[in-house]
N, C-alpha and C. Protein backbone atom coordinates (compact mmCIF):
# COMPACT_ATOMS: atom_id res chain seq x y z
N UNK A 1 -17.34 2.60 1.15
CA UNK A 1 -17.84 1.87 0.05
C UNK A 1 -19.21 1.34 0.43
N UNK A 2 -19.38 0.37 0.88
CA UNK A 2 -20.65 -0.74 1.79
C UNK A 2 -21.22 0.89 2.70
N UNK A 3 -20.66 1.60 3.47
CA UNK A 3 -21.04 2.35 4.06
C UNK A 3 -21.14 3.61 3.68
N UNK A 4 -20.61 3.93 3.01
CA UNK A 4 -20.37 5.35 2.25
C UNK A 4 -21.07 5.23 0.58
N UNK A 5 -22.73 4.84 0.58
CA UNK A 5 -22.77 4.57 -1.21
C UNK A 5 -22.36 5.71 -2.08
N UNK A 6 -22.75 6.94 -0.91
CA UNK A 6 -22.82 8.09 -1.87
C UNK A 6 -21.70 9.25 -2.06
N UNK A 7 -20.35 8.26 -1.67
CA UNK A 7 -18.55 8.65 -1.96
C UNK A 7 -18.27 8.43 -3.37
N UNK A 8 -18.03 9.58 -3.78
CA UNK A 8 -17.50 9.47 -5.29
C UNK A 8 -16.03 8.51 -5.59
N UNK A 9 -15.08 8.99 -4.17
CA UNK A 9 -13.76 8.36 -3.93
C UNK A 9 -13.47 7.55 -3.07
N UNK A 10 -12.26 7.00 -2.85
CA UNK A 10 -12.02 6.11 -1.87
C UNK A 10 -9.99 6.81 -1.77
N UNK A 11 -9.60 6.68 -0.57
CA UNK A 11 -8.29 6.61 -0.74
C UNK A 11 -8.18 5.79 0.24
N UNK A 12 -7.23 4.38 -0.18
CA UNK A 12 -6.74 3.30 0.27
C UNK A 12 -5.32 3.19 0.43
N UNK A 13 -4.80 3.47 1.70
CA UNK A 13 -3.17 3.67 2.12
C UNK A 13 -2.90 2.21 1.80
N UNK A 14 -2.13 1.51 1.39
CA UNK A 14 -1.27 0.61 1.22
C UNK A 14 -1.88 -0.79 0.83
N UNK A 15 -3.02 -0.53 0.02
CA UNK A 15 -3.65 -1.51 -0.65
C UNK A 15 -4.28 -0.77 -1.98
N UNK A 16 -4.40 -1.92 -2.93
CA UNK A 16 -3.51 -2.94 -2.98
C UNK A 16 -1.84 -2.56 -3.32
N UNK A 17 -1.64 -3.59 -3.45
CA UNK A 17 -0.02 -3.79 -3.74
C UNK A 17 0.42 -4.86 -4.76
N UNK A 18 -0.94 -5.47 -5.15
CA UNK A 18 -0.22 -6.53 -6.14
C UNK A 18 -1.28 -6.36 -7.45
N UNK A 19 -0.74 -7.42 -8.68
CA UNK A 19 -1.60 -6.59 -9.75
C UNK A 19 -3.01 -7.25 -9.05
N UNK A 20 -3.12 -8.89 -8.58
CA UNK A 20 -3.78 -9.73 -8.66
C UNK A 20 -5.10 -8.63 -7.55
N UNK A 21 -4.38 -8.07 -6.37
CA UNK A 21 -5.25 -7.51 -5.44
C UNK A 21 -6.37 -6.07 -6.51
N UNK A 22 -5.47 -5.80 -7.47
CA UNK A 22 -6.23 -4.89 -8.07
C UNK A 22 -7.47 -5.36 -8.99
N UNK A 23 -6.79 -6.68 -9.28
CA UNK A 23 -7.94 -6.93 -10.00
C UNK A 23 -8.97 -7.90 -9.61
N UNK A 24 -8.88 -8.62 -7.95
CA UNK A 24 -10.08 -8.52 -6.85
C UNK A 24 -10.59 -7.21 -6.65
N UNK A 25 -10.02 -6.47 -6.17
CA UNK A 25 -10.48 -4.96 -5.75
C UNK A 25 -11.82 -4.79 -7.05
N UNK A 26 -11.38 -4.91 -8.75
CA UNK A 26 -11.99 -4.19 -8.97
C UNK A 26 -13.35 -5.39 -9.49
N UNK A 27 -13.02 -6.16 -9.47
CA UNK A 27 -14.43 -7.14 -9.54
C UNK A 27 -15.10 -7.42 -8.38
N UNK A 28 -14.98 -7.11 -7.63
CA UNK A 28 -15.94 -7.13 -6.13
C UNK A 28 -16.18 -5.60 -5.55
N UNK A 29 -15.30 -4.58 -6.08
CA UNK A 29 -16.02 -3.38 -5.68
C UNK A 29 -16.05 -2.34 -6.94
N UNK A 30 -15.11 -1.73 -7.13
CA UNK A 30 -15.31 -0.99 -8.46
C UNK A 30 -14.31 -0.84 -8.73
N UNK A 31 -13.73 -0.48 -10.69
CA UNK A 31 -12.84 -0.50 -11.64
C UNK A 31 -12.33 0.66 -10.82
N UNK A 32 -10.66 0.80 -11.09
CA UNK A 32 -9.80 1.46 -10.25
C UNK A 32 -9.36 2.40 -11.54
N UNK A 33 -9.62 4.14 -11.42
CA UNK A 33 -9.55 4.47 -12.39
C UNK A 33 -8.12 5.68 -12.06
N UNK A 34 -7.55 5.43 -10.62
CA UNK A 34 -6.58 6.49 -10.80
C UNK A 34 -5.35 5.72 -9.35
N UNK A 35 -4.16 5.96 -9.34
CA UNK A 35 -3.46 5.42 -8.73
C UNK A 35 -2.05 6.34 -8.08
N UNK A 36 -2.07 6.80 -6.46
CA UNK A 36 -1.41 7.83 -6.50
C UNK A 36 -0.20 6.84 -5.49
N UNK A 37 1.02 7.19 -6.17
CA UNK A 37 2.35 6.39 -5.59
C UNK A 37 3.60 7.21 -4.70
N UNK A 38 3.36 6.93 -3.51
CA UNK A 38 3.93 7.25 -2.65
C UNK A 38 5.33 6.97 -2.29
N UNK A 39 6.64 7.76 -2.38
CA UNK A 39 7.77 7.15 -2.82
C UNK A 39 8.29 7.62 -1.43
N UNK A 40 8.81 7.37 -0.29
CA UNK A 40 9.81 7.57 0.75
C UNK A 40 11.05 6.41 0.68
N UNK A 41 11.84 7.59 0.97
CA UNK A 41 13.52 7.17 0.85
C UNK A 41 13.03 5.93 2.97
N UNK A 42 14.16 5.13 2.42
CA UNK A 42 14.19 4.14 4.08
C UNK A 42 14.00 5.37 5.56
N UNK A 43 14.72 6.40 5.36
CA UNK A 43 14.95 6.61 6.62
C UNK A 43 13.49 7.52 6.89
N UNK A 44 12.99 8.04 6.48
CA UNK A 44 11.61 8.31 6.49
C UNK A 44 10.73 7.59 7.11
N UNK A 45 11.20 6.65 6.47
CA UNK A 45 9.82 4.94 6.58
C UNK A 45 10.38 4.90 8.14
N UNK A 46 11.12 4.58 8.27
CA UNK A 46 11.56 4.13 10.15
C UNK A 46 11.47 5.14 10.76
N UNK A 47 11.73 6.59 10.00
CA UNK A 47 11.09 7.81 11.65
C UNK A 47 9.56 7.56 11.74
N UNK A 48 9.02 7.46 10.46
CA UNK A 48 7.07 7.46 10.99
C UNK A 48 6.96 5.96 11.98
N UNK A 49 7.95 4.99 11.34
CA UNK A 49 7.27 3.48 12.30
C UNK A 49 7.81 3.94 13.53
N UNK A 50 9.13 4.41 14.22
CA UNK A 50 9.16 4.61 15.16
C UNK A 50 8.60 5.71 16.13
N UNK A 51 8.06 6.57 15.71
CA UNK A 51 6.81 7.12 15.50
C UNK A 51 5.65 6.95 16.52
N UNK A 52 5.19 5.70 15.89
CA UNK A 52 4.18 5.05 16.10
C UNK A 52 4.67 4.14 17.05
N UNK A 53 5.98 4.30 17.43
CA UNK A 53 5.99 3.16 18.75
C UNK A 53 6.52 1.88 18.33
N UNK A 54 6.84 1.17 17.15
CA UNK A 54 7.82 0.28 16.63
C UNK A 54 9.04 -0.29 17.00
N UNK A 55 9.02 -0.87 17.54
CA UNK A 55 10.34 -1.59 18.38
C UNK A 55 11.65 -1.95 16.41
N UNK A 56 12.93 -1.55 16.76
CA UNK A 56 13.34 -1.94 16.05
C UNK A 56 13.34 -3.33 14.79
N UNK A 57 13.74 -4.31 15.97
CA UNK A 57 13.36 -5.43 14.90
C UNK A 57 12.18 -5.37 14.15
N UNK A 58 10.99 -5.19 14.57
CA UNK A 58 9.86 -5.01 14.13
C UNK A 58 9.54 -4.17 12.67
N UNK A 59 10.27 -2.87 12.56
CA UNK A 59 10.68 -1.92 11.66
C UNK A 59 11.50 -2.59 10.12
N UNK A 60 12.70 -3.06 10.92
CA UNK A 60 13.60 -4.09 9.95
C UNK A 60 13.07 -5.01 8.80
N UNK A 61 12.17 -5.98 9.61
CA UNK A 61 11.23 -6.85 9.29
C UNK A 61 10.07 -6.04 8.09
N UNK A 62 9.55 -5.34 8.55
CA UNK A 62 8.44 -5.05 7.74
C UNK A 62 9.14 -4.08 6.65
N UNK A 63 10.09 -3.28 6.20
CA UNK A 63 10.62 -2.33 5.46
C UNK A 63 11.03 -3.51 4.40
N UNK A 64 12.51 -4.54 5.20
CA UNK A 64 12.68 -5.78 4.03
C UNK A 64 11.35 -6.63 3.56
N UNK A 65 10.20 -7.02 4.09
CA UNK A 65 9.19 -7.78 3.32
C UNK A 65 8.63 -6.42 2.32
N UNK A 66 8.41 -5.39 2.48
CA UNK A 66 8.29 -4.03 1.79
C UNK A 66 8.62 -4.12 0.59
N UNK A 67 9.88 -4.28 1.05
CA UNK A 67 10.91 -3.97 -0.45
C UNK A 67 10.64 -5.50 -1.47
N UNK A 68 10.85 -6.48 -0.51
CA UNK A 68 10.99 -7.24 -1.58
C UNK A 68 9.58 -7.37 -2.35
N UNK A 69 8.39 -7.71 -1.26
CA UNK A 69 7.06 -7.21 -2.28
C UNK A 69 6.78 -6.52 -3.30
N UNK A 70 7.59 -5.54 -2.78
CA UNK A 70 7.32 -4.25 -4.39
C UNK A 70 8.48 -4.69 -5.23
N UNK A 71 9.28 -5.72 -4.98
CA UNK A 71 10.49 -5.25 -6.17
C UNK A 71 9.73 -7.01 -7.03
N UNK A 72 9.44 -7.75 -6.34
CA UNK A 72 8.85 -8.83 -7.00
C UNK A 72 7.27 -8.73 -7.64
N UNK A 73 6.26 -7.64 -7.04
CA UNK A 73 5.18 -8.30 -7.79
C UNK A 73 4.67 -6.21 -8.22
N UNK A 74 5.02 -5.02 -7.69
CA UNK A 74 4.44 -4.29 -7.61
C UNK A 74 5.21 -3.36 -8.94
N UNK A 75 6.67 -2.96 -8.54
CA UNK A 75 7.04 -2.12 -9.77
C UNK A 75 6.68 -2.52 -11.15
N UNK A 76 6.99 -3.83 -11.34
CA UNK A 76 6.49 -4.56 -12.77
C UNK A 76 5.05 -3.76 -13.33
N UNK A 77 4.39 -2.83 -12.62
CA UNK A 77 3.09 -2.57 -13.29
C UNK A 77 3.43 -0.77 -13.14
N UNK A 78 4.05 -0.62 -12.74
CA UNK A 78 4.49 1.08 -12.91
C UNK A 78 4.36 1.65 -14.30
């Protein structure tokens, strides 16, 4: 964006996530004109974190704040 003026696109892994972040996103950088949604079943999600070296609890933790994030502020805009 700041570094790239002359990128037509941007792809942003796991932001935003809320409506409110979309609509910072698009008053401080630019109107968000396409949105691609990435659906993995749980056990997916814990082979890539463990993966990456993820200690169990660690995995647990971030999948449940996951879920409940998207089930409280993110599906509502699907």
């Amino acid at each position: 964006m700041g570094r790239h003026p002359e990128a037509s696109a941007f792809f942003l892994e796991g932001f935003p996530r809320e409506a409110r972040q979309v609509e910072d996103f698009e008053r401080e950088v630019k109107s968000v004109n396409m949105a691609l949604i990435l659906d993995y079943d749980e056990k997916t999600l814990r082979e890539h974190m463990e993966k990456r070296g993820m200690g169990m609890e660690i995995i647990d933790q971030r999948i449940k704040v996951g879920i409940i994030l998207y089930l409280s502020s993110s599906i509502q805009h699907i």
